[in-house]
C-alpha atoms as a PDB file:
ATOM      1  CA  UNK A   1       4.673  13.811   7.587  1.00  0.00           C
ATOM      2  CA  UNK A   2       2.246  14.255   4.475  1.00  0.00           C
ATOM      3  CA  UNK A   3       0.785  11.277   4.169  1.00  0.00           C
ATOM      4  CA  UNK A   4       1.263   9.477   7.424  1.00  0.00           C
ATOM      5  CA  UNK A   5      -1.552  11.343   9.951  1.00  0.00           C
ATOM      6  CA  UNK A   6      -1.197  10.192  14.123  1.00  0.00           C
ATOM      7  CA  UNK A   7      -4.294   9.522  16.505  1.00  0.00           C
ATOM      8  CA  UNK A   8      -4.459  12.634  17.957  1.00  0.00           C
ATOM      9  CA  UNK A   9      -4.865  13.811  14.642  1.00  0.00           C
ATOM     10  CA  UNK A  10      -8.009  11.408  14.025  1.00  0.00           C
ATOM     11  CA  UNK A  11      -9.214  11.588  17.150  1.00  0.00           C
ATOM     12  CA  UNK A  12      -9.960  15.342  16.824  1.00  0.00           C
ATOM     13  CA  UNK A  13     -11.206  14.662  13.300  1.00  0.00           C
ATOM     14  CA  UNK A  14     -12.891  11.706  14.272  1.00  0.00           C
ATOM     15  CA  UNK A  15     -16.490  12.693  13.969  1.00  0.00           C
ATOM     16  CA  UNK A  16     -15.794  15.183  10.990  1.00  0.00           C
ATOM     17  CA  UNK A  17     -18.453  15.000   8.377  1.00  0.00           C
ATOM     18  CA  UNK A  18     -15.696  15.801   5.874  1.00  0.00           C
ATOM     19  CA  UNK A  19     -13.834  12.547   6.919  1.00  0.00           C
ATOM     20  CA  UNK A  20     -13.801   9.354   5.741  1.00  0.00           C
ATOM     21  CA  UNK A  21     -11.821   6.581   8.156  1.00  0.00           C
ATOM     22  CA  UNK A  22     -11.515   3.092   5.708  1.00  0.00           C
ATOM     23  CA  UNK A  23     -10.669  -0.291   7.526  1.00  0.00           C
ATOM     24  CA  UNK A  24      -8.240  -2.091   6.119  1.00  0.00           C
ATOM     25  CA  UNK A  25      -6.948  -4.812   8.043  1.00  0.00           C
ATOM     26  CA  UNK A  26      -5.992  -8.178   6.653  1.00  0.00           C
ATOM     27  CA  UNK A  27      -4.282 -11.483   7.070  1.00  0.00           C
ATOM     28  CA  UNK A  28      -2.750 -13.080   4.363  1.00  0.00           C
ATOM     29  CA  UNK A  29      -3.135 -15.936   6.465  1.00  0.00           C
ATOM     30  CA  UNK A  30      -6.497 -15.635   7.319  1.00  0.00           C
ATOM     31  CA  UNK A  31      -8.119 -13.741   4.643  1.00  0.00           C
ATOM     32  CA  UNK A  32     -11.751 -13.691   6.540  1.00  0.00           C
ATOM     33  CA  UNK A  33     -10.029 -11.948   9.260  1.00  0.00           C
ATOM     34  CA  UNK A  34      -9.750  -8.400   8.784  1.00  0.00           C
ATOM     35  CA  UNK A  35     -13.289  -8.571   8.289  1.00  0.00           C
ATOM     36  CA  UNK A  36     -14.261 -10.578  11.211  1.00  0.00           C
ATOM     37  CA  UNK A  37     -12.873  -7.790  13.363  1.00  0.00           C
ATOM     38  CA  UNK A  38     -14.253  -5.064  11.832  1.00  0.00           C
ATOM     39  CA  UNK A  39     -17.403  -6.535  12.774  1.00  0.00           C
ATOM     40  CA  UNK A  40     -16.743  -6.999  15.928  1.00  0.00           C
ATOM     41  CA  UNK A  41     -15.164  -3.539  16.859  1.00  0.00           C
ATOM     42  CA  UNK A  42     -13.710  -0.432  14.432  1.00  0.00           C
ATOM     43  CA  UNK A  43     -12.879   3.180  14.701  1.00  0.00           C
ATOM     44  CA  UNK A  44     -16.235   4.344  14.658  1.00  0.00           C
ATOM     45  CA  UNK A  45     -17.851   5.393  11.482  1.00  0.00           C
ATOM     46  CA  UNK A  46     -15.117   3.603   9.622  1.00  0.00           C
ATOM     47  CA  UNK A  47     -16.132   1.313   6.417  1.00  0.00           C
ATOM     48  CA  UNK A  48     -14.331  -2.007   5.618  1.00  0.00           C
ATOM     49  CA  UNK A  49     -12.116  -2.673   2.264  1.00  0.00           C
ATOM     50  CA  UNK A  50     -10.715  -5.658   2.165  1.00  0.00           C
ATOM     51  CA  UNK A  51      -7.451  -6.743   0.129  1.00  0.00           C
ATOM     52  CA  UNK A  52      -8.486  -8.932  -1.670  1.00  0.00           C
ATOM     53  CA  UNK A  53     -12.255  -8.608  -2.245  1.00  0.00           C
ATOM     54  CA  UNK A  54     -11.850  -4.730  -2.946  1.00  0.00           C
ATOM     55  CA  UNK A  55      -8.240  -3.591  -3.247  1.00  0.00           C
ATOM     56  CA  UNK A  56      -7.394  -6.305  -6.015  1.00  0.00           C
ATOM     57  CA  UNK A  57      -8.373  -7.925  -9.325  1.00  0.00           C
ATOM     58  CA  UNK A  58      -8.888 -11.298 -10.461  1.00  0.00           C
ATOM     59  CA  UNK A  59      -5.577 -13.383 -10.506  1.00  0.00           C
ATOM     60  CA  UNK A  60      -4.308 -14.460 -14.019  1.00  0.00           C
ATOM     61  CA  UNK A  61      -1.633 -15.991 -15.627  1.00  0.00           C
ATOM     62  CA  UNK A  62       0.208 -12.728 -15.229  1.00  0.00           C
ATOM     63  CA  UNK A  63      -0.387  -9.591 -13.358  1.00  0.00           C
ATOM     64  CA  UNK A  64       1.119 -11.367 -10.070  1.00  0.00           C
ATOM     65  CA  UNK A  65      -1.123 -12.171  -6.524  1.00  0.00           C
ATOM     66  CA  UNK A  66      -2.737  -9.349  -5.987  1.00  0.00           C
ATOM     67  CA  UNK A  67      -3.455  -7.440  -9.613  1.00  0.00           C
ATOM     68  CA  UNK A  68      -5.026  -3.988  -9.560  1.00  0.00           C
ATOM     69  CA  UNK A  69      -8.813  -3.841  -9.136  1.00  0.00           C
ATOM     70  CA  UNK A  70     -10.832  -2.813 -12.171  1.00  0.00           C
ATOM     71  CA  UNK A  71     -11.218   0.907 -11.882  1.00  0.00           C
ATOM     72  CA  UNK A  72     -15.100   1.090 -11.842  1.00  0.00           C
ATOM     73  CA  UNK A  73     -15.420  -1.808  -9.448  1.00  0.00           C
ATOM     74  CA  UNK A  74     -12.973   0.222  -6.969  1.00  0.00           C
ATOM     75  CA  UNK A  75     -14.887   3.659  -7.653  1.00  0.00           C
ATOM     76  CA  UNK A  76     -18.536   2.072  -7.081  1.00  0.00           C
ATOM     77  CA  UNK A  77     -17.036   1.127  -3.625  1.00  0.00           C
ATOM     78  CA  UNK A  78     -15.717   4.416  -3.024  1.00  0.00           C
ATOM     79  CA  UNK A  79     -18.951   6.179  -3.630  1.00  0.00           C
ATOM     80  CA  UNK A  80     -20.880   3.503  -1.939  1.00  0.00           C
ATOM     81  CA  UNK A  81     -18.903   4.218   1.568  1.00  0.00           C
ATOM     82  CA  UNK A  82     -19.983   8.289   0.874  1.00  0.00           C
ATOM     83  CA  UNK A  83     -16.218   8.861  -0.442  1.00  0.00           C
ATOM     84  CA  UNK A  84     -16.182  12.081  -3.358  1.00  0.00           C
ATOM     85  CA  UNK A  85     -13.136  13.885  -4.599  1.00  0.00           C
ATOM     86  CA  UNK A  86     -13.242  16.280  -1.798  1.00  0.00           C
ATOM     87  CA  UNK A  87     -13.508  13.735   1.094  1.00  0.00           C
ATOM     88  CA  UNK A  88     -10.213  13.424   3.279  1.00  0.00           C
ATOM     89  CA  UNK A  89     -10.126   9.698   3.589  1.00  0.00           C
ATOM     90  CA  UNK A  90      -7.101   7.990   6.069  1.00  0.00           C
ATOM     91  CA  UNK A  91      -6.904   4.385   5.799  1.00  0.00           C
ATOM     92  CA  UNK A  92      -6.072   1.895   8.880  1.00  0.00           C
ATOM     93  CA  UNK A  93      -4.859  -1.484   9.628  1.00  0.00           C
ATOM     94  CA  UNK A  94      -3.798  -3.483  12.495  1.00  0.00           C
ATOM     95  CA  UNK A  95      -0.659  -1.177  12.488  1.00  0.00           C
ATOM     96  CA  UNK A  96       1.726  -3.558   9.916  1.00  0.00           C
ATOM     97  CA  UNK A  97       1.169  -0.229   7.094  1.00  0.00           C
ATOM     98  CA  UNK A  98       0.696  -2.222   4.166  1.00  0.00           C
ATOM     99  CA  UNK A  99      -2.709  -3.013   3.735  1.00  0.00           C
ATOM    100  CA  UNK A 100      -3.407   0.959   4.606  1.00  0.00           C
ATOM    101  CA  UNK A 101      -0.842   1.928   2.387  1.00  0.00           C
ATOM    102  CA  UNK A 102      -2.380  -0.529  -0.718  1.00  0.00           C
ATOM    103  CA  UNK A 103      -5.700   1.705  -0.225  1.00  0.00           C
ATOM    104  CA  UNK A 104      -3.753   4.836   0.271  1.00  0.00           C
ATOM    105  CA  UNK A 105      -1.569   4.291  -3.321  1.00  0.00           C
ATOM    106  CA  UNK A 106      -4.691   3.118  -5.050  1.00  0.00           C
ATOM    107  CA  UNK A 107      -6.567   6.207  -4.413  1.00  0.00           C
ATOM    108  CA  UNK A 108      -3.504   8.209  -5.285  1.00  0.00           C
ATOM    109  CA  UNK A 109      -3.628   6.432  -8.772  1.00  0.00           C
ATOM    110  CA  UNK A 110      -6.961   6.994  -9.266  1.00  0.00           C
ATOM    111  CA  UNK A 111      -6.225  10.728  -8.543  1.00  0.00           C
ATOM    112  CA  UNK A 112      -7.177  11.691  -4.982  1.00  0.00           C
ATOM    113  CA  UNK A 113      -5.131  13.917  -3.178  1.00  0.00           C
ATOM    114  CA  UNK A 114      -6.060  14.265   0.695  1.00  0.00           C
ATOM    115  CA  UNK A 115      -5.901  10.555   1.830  1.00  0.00           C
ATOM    116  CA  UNK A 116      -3.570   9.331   4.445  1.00  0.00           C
ATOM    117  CA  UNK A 117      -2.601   6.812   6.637  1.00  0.00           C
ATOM    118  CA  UNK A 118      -2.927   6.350  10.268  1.00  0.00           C
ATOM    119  CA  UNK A 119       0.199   5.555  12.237  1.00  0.00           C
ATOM    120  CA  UNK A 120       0.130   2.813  14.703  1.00  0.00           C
ATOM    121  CA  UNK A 121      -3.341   1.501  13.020  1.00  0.00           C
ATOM    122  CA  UNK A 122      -5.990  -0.048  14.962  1.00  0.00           C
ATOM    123  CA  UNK A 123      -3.630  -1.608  17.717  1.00  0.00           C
ATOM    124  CA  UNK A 124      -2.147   1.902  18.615  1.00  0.00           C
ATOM    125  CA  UNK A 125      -5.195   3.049  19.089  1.00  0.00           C
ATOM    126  CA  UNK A 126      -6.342   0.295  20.895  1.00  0.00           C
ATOM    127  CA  UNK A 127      -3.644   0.608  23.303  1.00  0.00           C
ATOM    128  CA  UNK A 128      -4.613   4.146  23.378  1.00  0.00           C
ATOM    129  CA  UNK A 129      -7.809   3.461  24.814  1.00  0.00           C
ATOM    130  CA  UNK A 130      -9.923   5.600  22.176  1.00  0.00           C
ATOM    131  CA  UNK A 131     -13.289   5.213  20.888  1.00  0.00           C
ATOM    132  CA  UNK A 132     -14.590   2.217  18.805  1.00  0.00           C
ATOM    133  CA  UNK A 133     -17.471   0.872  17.601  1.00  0.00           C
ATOM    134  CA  UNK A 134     -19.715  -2.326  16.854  1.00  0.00           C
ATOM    135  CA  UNK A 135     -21.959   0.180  14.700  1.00  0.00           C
ATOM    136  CA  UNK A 136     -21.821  -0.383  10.439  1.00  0.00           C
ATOM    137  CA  UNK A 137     -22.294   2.847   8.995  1.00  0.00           C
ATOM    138  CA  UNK A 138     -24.104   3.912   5.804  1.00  0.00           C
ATOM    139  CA  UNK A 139     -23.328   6.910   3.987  1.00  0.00           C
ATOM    140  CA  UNK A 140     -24.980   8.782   1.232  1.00  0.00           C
ATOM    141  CA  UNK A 141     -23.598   7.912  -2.110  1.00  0.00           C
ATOM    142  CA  UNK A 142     -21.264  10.029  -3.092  1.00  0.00           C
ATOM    143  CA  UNK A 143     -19.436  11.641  -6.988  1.00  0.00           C
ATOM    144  CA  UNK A 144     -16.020  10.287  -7.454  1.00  0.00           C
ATOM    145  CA  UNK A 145     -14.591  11.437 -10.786  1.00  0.00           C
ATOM    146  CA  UNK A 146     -11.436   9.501 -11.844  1.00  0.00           C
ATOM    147  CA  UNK A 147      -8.023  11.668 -12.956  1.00  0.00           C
ATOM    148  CA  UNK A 148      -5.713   8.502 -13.226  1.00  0.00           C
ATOM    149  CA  UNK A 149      -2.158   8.736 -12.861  1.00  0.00           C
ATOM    150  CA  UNK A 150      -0.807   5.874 -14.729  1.00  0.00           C
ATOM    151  CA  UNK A 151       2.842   7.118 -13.973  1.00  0.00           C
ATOM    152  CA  UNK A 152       2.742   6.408 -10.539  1.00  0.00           C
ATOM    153  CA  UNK A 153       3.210   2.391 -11.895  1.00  0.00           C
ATOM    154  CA  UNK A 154       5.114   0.807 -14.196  1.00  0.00           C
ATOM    155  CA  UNK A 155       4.326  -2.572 -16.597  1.00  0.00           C
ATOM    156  CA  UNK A 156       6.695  -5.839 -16.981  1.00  0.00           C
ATOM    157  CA  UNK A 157       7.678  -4.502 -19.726  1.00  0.00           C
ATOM    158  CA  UNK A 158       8.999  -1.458 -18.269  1.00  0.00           C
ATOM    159  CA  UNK A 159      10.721  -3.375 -15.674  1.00  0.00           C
ATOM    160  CA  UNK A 160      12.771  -5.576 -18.217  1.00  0.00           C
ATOM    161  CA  UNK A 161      13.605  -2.063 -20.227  1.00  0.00           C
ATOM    162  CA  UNK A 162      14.798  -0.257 -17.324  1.00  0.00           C
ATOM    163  CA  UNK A 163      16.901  -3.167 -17.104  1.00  0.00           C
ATOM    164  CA  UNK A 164      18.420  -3.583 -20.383  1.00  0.00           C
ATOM    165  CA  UNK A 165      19.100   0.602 -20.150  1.00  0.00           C
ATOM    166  CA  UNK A 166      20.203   0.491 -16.694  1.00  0.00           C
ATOM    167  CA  UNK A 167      17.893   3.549 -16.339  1.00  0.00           C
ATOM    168  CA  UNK A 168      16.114   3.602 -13.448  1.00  0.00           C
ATOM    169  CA  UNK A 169      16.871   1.849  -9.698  1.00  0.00           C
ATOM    170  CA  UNK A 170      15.201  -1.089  -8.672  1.00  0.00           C
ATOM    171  CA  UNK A 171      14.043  -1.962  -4.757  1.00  0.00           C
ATOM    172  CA  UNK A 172      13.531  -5.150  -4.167  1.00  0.00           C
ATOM    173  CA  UNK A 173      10.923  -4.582  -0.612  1.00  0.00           C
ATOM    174  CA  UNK A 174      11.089  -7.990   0.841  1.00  0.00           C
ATOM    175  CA  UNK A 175      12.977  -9.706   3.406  1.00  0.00           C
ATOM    176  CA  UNK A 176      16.361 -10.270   2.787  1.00  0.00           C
ATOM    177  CA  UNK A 177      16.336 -14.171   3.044  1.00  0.00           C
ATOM    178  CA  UNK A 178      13.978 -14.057   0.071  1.00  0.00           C
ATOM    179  CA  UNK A 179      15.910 -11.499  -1.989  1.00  0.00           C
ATOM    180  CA  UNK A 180      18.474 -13.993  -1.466  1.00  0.00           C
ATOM    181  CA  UNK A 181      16.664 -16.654  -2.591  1.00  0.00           C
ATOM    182  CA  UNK A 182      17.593 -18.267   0.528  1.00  0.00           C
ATOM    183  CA  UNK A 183      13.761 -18.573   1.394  1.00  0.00           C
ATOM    184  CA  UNK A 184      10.791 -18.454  -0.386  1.00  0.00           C
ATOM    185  CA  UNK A 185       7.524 -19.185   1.510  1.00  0.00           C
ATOM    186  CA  UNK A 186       5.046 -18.285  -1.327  1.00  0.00           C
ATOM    187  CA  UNK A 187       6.278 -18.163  -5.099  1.00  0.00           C
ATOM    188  CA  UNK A 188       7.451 -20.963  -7.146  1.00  0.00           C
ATOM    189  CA  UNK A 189      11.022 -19.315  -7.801  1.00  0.00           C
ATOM    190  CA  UNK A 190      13.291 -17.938  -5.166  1.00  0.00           C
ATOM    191  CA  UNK A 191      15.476 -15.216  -5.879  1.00  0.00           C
ATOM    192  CA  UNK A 192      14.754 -11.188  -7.060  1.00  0.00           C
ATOM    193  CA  UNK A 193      14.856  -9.397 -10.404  1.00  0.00           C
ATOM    194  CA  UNK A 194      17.983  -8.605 -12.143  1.00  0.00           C
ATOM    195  CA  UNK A 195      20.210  -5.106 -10.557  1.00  0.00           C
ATOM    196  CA  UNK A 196      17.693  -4.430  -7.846  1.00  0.00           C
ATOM    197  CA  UNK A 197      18.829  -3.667  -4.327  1.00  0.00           C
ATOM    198  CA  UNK A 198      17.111  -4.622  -1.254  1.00  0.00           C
ATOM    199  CA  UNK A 199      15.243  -2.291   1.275  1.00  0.00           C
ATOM    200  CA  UNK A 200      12.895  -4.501   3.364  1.00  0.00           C
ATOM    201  CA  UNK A 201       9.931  -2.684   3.922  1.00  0.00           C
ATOM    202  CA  UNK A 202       9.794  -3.787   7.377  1.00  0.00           C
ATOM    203  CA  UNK A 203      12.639  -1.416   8.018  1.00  0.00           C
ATOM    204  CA  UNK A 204      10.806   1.154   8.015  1.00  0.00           C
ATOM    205  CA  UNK A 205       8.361   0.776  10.689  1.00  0.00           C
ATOM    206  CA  UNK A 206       9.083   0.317  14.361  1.00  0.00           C
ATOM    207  CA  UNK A 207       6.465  -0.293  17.213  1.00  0.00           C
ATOM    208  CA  UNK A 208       3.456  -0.473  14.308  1.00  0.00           C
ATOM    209  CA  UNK A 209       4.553   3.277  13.247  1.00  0.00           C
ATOM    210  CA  UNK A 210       6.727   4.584  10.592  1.00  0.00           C
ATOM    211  CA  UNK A 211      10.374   5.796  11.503  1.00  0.00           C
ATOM    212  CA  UNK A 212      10.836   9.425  11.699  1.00  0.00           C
ATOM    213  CA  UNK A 213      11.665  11.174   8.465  1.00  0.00           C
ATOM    214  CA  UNK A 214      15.332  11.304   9.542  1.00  0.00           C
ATOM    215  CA  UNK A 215      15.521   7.770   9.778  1.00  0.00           C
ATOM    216  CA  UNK A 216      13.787   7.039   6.913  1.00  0.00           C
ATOM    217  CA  UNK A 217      16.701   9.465   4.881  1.00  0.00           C
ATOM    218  CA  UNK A 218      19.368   7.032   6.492  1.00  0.00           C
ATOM    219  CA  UNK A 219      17.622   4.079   4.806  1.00  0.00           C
ATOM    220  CA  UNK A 220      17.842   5.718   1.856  1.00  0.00           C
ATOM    221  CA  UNK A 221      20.977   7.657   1.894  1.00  0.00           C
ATOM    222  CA  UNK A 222      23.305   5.500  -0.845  1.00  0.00           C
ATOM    223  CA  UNK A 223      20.163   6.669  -3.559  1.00  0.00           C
ATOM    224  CA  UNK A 224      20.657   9.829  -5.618  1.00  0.00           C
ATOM    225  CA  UNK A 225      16.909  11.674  -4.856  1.00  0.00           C
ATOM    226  CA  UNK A 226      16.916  13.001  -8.862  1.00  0.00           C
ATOM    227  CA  UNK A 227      16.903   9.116  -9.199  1.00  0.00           C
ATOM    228  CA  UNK A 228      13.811   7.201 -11.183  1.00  0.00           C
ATOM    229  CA  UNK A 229      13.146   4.126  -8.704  1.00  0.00           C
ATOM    230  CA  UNK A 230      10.552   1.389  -9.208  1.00  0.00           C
ATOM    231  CA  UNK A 231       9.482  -0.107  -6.135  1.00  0.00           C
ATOM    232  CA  UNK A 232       8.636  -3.982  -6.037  1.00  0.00           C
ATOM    233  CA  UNK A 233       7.540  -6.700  -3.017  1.00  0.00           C
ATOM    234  CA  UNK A 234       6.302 -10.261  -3.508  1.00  0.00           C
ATOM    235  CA  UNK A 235       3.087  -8.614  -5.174  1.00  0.00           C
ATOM    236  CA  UNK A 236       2.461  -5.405  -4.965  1.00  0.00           C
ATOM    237  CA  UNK A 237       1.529  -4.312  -1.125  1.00  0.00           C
ATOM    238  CA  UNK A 238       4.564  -4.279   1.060  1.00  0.00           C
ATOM    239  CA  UNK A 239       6.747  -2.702  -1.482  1.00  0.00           C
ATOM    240  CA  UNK A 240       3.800   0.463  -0.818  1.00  0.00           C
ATOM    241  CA  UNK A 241       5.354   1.399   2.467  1.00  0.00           C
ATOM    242  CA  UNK A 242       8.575   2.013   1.105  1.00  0.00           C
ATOM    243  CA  UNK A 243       6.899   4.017  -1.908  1.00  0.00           C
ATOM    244  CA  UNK A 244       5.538   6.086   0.876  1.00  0.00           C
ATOM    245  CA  UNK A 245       8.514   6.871   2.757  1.00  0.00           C
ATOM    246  CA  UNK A 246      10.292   7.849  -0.317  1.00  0.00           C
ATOM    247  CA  UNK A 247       7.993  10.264  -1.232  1.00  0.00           C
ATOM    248  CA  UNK A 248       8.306  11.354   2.419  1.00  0.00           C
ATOM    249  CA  UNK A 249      11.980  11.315   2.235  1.00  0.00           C
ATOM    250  CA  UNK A 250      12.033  13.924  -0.904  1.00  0.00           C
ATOM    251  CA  UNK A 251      12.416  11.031  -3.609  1.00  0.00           C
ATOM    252  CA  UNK A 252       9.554  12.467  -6.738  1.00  0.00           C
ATOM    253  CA  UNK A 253      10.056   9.845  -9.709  1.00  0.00           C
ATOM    254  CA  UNK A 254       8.794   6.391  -7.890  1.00  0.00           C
ATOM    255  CA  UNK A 255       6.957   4.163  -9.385  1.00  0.00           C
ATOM    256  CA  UNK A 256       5.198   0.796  -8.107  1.00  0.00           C
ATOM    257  CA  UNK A 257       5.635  -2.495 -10.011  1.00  0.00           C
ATOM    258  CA  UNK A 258       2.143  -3.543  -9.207  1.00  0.00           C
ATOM    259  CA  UNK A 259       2.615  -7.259 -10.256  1.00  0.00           C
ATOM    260  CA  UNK A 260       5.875  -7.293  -8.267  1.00  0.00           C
ATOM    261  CA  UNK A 261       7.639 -10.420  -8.448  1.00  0.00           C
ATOM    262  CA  UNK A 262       5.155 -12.593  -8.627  1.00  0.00           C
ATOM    263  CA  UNK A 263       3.904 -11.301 -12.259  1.00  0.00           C
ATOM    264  CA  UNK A 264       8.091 -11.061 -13.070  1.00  0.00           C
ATOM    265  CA  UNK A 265       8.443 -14.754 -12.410  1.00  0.00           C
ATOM    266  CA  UNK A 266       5.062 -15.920 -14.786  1.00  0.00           C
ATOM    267  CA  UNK A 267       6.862 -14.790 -17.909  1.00  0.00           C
ATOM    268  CA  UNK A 268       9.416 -18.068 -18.448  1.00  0.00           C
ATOM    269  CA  UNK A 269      11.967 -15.621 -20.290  1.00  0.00           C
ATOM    270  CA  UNK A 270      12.636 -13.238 -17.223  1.00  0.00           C
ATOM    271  CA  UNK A 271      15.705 -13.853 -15.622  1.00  0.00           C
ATOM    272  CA  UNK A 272      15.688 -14.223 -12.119  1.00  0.00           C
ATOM    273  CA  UNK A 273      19.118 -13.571  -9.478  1.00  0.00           C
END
């Protein structure tokens, strides 16, 4: 796969200079706990981002749950943890995808090419029995320089033309009950935007590791690959692993509605199905 890397992978990698390994794991629930266990053990020489302290903005009236970070904030981090434009970086979590995939699309926008994700995350490696650590690492700063790639997401605006013109496909990546409407755990309306289809993101991922690429197609299949899609969750992180396996899949023109459904549902006017 080319963005998806396995253990063996890291673990002869894993003490490359040229190699950055970022901790990403996260519990909505709990949002001290990805941290908390990066303290306690990592993949060693791995630095910590977390979700919502790092990966995200401040929440607003719009922009949805988990709005993008503010560039330079995100870059200062970058070069903080010794990260330049020539550093291979491959992001981890617990093995879910999502929070790795946030910090995988992110750098993509900001216009790094070699960073990946780890399959199976921290837990298939745990169950692997390879190395970890209790050690915090410091790095020398390092030079990112920002090419951003503002087509890799699209606005509200966008959303509610593509819409009206019928011009691009919509995936809706949450669970069906709450594409349904039948369910709705977090947001104030149930329900999903107008025309889009549902491809829970969860779908793609057995065990804690993405489906082969064949598999992946099958999800897929019903979708024209010349096709524009936007890709949308609850806000903005699980709909990532399905932007991933598209591009995997052969799909070029996907986009990520960043605010997601939770920015879609703060503008009264917006229908909702």
């Amino acid at each position: 796969m080319k963005y998806v890397k396995d253990k063996e992978w890291l673990l002869k990698n894993l003490y490359d200079v040229n190699v950055r390994i970022v901790d990403c794991r996260f519990s909505l629930a709990e949002p001290q706990k990805g941290e908390n266990e990066y303290k306690r053990d990592h993949l060693p020489g791995a630095v910590f981002f977390d979700l919502e302290q790092d990966l995200s903005g401040m929440v607003k009236k719009h922009s949805g749950r988990h709005p993008l970070p503010k560039v330079e904030d995100l870059v200062l981090k970058l070069e903080q943890a010794g990260i330049s434009n020539n550093t291979i970086v491959i992001a981890y979590d617990n093995g879910e995808g999502a929070y790795a995939a946030r910090f995988w699309w992110l750098l993509r926008y900001l216009g790094h090419v070699n960073v990946y994700v780890l399959d199976g995350g921290y837990s298939r490696w745990q169950k692997g029995k390879l190395p970890v650590s209790a050690n915090i690492p410091t790095f020398d700063k390092g030079v990112f320089q920002v090419d951003l790639k503002p087509e890799l997401m699209v606005t509200m605006v966008e959303v509610r033309e593509a819409i009206e013109k019928n011009s691009k496909i919509l995936i809706d990546s949450r669970e069906e009950k709450r594409y349904q409407g039948l369910e709705e755990p977090i947001d104030k309306i149930a329900g999903h935007i107008p025309n889009a289809i549902n491809k829970p993101w969860m779908e793609g991922v057995r065990d804690n590791q993405y489906l082969p690429l064949e598999e992946q197609s099958k999800r897929f299949s019903e979708i024209d690959k010349k096709s524009p899609i936007i890709v949308y969750c609850g806000s903005g992180v699980t709909a990532v692993p399905n932007f991933l396996a598209l591009l995997e899949t052969g799909f070029e023109n996907v986009q990520l509605y960043v605010g997601s459904f939770s920015d879609w549902i703060s503008y009264p006017e917006n229908n909702v199905e």
